[in-house]
N, C-alpha and C. Protein backbone atom coordinates (compact mmCIF):
# COMPACT_ATOMS: atom_id res chain seq x y z
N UNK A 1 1.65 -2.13 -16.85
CA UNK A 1 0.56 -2.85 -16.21
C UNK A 1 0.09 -3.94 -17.16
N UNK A 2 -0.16 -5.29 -16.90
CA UNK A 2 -0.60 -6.28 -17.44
C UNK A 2 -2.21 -5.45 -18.30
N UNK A 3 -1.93 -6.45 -19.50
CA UNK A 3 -3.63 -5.71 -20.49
C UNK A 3 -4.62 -6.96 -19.34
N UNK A 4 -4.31 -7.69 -18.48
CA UNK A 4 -5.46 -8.59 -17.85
C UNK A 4 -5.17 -8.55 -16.55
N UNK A 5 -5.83 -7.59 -15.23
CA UNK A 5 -5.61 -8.13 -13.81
C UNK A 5 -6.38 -8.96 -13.30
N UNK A 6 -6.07 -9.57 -12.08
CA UNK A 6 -7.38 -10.41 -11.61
C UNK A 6 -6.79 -9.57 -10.08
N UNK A 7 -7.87 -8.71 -9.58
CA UNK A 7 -8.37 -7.87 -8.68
C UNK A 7 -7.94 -8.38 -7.46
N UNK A 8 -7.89 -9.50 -7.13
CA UNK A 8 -7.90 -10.41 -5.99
C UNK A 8 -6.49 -10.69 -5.60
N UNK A 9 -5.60 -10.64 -7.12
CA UNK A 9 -3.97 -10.69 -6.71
C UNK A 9 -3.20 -10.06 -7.80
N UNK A 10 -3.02 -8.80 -7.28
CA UNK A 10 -2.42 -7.60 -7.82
C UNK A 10 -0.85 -7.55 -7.41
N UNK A 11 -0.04 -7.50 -8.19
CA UNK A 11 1.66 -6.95 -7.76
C UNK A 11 1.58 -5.85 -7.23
N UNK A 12 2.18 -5.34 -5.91
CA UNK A 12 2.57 -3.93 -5.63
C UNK A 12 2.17 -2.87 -6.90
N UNK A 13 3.32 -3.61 -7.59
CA UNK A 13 3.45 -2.14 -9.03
C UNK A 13 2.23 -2.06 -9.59
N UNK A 14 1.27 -2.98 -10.15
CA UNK A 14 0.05 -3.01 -10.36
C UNK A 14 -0.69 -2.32 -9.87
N UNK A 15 -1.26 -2.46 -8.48
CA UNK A 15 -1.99 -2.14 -7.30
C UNK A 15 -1.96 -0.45 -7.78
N UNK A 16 -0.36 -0.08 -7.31
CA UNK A 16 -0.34 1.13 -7.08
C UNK A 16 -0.45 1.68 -8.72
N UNK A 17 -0.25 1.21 -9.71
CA UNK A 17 -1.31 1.87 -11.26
C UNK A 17 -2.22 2.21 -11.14
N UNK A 18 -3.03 0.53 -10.81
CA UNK A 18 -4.18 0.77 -11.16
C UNK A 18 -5.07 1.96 -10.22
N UNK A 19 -4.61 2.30 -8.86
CA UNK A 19 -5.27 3.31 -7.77
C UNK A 19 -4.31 4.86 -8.63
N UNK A 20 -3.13 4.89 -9.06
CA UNK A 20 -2.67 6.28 -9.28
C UNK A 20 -3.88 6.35 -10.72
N UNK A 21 -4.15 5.73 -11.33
CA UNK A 21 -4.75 6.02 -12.94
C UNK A 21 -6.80 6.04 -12.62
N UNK A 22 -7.20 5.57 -11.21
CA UNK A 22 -8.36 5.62 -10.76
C UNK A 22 -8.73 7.05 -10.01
N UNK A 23 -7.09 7.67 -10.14
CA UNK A 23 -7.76 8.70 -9.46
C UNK A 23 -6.77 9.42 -8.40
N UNK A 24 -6.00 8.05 -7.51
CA UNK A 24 -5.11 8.64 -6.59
C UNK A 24 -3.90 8.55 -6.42
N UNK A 25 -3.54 10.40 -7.50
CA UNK A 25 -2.19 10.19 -7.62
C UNK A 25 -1.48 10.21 -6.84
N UNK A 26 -1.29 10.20 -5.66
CA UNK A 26 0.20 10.77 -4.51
C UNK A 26 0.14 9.07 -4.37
N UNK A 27 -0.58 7.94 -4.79
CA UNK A 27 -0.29 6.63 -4.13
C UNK A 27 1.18 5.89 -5.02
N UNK A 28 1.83 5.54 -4.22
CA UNK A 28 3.47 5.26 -4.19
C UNK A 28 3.59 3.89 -3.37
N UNK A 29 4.53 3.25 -3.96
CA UNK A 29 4.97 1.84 -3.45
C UNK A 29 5.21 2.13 -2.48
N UNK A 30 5.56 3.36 -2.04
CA UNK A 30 6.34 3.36 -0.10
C UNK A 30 5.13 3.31 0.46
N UNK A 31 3.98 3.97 -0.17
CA UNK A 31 2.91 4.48 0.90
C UNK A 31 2.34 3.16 1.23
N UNK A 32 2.66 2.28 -0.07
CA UNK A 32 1.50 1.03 -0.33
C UNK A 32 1.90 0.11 1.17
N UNK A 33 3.59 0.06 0.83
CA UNK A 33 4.23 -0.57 1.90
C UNK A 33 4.48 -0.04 3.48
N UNK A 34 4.43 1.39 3.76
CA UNK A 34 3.59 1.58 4.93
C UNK A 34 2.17 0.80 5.50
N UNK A 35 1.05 0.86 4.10
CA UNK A 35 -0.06 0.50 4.78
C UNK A 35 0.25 -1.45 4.86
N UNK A 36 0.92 -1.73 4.13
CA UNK A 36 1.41 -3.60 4.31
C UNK A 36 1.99 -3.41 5.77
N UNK A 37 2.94 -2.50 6.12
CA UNK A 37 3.42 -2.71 7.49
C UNK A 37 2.66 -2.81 8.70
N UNK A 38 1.35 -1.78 7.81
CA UNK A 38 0.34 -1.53 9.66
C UNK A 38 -0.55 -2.50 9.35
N UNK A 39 -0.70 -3.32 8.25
CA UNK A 39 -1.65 -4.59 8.82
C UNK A 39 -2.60 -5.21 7.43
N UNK A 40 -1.79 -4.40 6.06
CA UNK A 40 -3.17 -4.83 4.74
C UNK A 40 -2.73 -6.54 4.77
N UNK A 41 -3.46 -6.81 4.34
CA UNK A 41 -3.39 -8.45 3.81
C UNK A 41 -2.89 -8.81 2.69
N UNK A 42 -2.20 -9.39 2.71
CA UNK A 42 -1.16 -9.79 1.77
C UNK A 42 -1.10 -11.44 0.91
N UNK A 43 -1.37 -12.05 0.11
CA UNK A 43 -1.32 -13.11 -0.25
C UNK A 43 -0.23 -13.84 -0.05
N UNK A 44 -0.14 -15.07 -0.19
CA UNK A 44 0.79 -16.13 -0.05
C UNK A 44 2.04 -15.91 -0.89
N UNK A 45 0.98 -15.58 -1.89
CA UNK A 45 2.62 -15.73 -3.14
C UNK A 45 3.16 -14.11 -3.29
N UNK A 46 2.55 -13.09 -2.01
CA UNK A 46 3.06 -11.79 -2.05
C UNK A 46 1.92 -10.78 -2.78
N UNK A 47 1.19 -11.17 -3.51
CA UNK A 47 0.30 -10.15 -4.60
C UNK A 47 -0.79 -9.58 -3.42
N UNK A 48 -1.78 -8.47 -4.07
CA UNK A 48 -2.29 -8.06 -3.11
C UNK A 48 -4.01 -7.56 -3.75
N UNK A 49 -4.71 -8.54 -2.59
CA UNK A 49 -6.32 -8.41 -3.15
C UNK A 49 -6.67 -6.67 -3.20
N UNK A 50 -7.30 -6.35 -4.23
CA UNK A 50 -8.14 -4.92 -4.42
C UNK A 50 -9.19 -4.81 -3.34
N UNK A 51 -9.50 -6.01 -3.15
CA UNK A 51 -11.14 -5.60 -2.44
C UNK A 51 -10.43 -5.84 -1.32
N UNK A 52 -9.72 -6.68 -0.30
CA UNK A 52 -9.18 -6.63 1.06
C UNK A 52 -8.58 -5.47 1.26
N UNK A 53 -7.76 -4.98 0.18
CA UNK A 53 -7.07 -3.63 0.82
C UNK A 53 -8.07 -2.50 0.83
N UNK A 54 -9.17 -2.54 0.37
CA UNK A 54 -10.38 -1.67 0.16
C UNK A 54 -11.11 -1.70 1.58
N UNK A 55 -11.15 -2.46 1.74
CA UNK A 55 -12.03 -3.17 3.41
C UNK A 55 -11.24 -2.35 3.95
N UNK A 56 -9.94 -2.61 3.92
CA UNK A 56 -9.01 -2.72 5.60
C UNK A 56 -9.12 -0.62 5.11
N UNK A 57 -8.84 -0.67 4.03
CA UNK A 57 -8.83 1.15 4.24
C UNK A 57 -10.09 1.95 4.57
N UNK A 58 -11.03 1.37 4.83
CA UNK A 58 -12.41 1.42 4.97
C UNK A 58 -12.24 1.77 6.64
N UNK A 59 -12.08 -0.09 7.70
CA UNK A 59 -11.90 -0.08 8.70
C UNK A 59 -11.17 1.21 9.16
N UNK A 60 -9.74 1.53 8.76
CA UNK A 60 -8.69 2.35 9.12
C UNK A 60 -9.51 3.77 9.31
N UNK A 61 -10.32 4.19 8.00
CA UNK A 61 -10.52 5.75 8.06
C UNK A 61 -12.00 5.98 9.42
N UNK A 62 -12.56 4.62 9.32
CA UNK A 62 -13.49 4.26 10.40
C UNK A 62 -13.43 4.35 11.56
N UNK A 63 -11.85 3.87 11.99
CA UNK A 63 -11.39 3.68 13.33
C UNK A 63 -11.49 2.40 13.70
N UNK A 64 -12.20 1.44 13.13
CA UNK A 64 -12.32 0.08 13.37
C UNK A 64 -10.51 -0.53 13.24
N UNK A 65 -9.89 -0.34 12.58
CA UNK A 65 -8.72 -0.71 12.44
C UNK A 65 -7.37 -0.16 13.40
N UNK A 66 -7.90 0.76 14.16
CA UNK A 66 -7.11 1.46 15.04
C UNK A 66 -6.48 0.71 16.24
N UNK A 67 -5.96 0.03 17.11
CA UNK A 67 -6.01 -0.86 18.18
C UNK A 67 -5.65 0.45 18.99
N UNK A 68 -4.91 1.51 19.01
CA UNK A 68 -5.34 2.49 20.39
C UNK A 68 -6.74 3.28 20.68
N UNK A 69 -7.64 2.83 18.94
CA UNK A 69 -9.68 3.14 19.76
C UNK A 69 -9.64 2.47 20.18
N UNK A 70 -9.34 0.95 19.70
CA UNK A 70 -9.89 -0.48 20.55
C UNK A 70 -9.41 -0.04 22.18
N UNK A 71 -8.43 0.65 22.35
CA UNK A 71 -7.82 -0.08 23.44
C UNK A 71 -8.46 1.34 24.38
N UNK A 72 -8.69 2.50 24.11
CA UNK A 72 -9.18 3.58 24.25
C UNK A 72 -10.86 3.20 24.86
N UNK A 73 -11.28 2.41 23.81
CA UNK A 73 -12.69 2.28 24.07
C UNK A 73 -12.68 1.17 25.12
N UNK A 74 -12.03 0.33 25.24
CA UNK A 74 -12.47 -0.93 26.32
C UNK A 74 -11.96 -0.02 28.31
N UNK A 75 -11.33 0.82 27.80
CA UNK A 75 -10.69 1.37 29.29
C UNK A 75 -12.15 2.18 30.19
């Protein structure tokens, strides 16, 4: 892991350090790239903000991020 991150644009491998050494070990590049598949936000040049993927896992455990509540709740 770099001795300097900037939070906002993290490498995969980074990302998933700095969350396994904060605390959550089972987190794995596959898992990371599952949650990239269902919708985290991703930067231009590929790196990945701390605080957006924080939000969107926020929304997710909320249900705000779900589109079958969305689609559940509008019926």
């Amino acid at each position: 892991m770099d001795k300097q991150l900037n939070p906002l644009a993290l490498s995969a491998e980074n990302l998933v350090t700095l969350l396994q050494k904060a605390g959550y070990r089972a987190m794995t590049l596959e898992l990371l790239q599952e949650d990239i598949d269902g919708g985290v936000p991703v930067n231009a040049d590929g790196t990945i903000s701390l605080v957006k993927y924080m939000a969107w896992l926020i929304r997710e455990v909320n249900g705000n991020g779900d589109n079958e509540s969305s689609q559940t709740a509008a019926e």
